[in-house]
N, C-alpha and C. Protein backbone atom coordinates (compact mmCIF):
# COMPACT_ATOMS: atom_id res chain seq x y z
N UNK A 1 6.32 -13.61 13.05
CA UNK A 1 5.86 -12.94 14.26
C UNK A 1 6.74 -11.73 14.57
N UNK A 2 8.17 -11.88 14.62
CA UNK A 2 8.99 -10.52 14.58
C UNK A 2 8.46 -9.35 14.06
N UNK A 3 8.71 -10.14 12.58
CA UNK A 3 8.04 -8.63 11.65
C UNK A 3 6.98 -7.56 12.44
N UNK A 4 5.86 -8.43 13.20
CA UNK A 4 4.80 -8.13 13.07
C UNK A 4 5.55 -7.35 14.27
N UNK A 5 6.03 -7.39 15.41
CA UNK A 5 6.42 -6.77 16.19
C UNK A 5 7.47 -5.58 15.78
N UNK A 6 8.13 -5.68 14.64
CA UNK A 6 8.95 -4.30 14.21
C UNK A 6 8.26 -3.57 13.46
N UNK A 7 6.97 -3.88 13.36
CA UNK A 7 5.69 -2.98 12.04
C UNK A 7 5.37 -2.03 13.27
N UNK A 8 4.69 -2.82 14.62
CA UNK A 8 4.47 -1.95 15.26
C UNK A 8 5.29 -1.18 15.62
N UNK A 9 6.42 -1.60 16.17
CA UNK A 9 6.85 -0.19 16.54
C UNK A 9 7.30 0.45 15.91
N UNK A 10 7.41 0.53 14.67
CA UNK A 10 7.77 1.53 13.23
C UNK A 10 6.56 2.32 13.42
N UNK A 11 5.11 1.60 13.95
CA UNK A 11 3.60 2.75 13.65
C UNK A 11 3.45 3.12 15.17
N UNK A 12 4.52 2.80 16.10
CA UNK A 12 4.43 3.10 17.35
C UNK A 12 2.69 2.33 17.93
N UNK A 13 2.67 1.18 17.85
CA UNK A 13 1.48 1.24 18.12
C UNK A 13 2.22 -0.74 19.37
N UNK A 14 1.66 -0.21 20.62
CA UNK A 14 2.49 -1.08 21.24
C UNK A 14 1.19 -2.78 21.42
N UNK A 15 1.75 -3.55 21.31
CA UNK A 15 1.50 -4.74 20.93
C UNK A 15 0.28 -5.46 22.06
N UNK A 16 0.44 -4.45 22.94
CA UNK A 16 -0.95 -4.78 23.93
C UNK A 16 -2.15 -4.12 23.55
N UNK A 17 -1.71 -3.14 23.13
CA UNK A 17 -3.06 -2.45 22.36
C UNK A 17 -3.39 -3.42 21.12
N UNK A 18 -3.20 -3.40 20.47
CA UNK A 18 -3.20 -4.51 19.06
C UNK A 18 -3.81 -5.43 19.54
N UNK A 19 -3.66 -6.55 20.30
CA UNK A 19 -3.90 -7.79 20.88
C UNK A 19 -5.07 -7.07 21.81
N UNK A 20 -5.40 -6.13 22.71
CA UNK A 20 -6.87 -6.06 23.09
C UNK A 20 -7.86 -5.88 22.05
N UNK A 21 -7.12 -4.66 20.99
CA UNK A 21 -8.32 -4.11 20.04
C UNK A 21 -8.87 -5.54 19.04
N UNK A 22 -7.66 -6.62 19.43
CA UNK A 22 -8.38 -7.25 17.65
C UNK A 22 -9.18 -8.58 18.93
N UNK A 23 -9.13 -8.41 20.62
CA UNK A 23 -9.51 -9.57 21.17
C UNK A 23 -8.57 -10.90 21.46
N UNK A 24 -7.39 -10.24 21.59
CA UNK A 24 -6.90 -11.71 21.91
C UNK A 24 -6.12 -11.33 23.05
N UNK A 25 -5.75 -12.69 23.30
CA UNK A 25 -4.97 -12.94 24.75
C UNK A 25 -3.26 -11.90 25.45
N UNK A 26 -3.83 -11.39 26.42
CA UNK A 26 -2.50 -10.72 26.68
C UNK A 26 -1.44 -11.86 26.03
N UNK A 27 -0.40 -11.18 25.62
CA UNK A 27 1.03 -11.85 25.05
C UNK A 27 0.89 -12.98 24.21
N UNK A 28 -0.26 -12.65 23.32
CA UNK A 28 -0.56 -13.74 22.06
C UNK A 28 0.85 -13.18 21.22
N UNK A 29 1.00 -11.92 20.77
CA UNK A 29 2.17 -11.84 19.85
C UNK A 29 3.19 -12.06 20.03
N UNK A 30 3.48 -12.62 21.40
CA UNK A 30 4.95 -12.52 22.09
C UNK A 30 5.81 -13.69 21.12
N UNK A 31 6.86 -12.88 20.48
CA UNK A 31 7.83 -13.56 19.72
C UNK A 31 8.41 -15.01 20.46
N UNK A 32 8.58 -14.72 22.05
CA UNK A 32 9.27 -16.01 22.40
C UNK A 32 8.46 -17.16 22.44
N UNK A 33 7.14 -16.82 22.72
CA UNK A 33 6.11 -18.01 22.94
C UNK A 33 5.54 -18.59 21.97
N UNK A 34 5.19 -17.66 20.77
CA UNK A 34 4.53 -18.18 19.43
C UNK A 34 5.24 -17.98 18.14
N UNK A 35 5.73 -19.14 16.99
CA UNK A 35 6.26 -19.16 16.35
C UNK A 35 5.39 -18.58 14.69
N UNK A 36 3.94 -18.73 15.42
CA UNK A 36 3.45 -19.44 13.76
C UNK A 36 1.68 -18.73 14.47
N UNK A 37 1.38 -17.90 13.22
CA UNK A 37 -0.24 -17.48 13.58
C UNK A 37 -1.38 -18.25 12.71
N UNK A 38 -2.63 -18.00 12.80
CA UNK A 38 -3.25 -18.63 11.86
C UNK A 38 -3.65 -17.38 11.03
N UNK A 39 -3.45 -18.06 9.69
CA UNK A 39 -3.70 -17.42 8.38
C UNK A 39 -4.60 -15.81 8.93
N UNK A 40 -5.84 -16.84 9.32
CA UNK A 40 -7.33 -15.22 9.21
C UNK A 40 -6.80 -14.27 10.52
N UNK A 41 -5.70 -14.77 11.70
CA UNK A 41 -5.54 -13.53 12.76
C UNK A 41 -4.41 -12.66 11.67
N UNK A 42 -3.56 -13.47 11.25
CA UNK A 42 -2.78 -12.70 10.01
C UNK A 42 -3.43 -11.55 9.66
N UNK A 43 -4.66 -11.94 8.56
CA UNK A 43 -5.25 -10.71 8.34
C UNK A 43 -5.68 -10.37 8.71
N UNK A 44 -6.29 -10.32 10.37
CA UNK A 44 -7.06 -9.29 11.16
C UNK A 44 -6.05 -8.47 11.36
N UNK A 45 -4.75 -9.08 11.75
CA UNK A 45 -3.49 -7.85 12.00
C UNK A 45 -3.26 -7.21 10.76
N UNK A 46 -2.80 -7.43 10.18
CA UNK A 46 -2.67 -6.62 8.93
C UNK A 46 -3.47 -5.95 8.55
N UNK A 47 -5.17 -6.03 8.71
CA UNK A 47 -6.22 -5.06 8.47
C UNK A 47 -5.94 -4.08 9.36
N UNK A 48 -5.42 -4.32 10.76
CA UNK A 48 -5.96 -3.56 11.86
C UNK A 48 -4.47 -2.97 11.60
N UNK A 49 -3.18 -2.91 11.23
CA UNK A 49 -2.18 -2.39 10.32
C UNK A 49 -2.20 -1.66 8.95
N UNK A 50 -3.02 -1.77 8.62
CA UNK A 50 -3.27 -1.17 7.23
C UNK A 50 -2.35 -1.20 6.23
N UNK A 51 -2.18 -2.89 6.18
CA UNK A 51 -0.90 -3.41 5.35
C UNK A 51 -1.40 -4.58 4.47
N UNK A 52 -1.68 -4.47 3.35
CA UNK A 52 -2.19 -5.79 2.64
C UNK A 52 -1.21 -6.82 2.72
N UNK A 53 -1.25 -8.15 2.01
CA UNK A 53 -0.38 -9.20 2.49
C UNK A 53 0.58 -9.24 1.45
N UNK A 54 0.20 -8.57 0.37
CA UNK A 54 1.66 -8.44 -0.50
C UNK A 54 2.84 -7.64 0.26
N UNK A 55 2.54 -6.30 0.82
CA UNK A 55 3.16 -5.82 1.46
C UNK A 55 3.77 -5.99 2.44
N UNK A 56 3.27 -7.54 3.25
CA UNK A 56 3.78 -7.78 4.13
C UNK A 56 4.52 -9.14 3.76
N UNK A 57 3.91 -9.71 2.60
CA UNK A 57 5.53 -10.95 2.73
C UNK A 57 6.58 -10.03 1.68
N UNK A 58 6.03 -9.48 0.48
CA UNK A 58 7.27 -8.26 0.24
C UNK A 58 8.96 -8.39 1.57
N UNK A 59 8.04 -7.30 2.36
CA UNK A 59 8.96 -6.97 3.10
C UNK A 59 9.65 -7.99 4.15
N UNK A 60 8.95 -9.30 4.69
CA UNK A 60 9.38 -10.47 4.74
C UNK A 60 10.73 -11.45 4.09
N UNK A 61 10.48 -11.35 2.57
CA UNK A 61 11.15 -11.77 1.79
C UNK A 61 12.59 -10.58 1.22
N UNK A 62 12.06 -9.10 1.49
CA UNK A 62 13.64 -8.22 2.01
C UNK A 62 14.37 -8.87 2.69
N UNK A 63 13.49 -8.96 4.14
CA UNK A 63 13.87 -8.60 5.27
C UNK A 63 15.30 -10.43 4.96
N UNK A 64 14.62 -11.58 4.35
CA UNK A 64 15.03 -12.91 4.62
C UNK A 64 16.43 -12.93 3.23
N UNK A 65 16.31 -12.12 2.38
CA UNK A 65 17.20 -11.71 1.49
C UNK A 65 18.67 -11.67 2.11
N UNK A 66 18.76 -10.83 3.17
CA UNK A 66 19.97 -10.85 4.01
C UNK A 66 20.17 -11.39 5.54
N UNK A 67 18.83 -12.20 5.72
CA UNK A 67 18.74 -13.17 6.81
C UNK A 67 19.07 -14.35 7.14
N UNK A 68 20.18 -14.85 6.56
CA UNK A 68 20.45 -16.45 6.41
C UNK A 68 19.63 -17.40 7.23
N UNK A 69 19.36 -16.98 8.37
CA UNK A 69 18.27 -17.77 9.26
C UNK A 69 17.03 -17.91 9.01
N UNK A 70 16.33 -17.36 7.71
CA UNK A 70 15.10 -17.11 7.55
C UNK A 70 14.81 -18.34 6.36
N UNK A 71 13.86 -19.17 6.60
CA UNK A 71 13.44 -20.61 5.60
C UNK A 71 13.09 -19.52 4.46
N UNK A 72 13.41 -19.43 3.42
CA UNK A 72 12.66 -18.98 2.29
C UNK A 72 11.80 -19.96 1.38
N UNK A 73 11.47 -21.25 2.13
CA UNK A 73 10.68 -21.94 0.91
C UNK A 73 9.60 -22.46 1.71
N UNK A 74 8.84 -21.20 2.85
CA UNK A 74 7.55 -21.47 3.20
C UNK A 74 6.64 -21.33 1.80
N UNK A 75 5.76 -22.39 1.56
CA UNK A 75 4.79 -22.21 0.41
C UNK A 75 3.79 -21.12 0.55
N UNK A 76 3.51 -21.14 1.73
CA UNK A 76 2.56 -20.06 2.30
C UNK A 76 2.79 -18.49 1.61
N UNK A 77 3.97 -18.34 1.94
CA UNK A 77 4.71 -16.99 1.45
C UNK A 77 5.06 -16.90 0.05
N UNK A 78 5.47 -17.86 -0.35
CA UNK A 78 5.48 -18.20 -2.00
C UNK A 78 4.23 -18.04 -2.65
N UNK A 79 3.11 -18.33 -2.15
CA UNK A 79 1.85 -18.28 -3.01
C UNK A 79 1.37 -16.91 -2.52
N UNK A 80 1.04 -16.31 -1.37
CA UNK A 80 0.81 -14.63 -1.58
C UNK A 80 1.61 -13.68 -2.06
N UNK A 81 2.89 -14.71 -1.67
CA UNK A 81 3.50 -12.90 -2.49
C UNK A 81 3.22 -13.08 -4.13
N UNK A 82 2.99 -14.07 -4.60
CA UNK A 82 2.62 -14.08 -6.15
C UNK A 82 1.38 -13.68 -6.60
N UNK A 83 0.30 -13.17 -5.64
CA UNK A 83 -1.03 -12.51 -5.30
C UNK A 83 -0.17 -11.25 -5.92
N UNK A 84 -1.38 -10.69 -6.33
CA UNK A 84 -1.79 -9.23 -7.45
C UNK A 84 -1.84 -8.31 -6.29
N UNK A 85 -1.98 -6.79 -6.30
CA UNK A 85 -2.68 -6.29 -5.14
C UNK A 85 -3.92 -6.24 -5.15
N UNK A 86 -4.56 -6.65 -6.13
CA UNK A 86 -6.30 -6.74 -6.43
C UNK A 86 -6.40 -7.99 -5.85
N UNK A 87 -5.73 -9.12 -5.91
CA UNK A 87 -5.90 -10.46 -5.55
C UNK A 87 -5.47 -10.18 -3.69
N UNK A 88 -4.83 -9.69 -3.60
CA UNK A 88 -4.55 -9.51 -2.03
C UNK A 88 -5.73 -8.97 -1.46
N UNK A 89 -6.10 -7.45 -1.73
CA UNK A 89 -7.36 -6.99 -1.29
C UNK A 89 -8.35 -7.74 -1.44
N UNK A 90 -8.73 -8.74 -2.23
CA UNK A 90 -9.85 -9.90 -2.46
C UNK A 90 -9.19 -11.15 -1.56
N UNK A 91 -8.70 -11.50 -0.89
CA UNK A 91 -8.17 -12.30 -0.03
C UNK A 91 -8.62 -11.36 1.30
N UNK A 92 -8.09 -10.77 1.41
CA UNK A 92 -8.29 -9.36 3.00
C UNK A 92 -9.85 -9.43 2.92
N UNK A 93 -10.89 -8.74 1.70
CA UNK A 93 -11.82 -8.84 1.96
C UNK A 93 -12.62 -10.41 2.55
N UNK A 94 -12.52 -11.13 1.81
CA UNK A 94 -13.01 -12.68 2.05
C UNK A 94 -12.63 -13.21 3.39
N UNK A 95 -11.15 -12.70 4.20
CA UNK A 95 -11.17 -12.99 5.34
C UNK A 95 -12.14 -12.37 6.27
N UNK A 96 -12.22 -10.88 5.89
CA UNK A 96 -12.69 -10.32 6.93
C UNK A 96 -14.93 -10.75 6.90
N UNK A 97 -14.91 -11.04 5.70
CA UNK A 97 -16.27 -11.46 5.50
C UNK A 97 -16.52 -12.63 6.22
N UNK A 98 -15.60 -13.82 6.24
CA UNK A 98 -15.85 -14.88 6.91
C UNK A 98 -15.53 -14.41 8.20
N UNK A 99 -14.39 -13.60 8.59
CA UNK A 99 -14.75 -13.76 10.21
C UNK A 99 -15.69 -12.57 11.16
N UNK A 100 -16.48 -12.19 9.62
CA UNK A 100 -17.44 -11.42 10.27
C UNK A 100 -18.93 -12.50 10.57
N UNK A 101 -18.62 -13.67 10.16
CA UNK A 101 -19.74 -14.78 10.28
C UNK A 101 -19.76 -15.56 11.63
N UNK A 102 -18.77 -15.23 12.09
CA UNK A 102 -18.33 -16.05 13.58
C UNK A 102 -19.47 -15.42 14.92
């Protein structure tokens, strides 16, 4: 959830905007309240970021390199970052197809 809050403000794009444009609840991203997102808002943020998910546990797994506090043996993160960038963009697409079915 951090990350996702230092992406934005690296693209200057402030976290209430994000959370109206993709539909969710004032202070859904708020680092203190939520630890853990579900997979498909993942990639609605990251679509609506213009960051595939290699790119984003990539820089995750920097960021936890010199983070001693950071679990490095989420499986979650272990199995995308081993995603292709063809396999990532085919993951991004398939999310956004299914939650265009909702």
């Amino acid at each position: 959830m951090e990350q996702i809050v230092e992406i934005c403000k690296e693209k200057k794009i402030p976290i209430s905007r994000l959370e109206k444009e993709l539909g969710y609840g004032n202070g859904y991203l708020n680092p203190k309240k939520v630890s853990d997102i579900k997979v498909t808002r993942l990639l609605e943020i990251l679509s609506y970021l213009k960051m595939t998910p290699s790119e984003f546990f990539r820089r995750i797994e920097k960021n936890s390199a010199t983070d001693d506090g950071v679990d490095n043996n989420n499986q979650l993160i272990d199995a995308i970052h081993l995603l292709t960038e063809e396999e990532s963009s085919a993951l991004l697409l398939v999310a956004k197809q299914l939650l265009s079915r909702r």
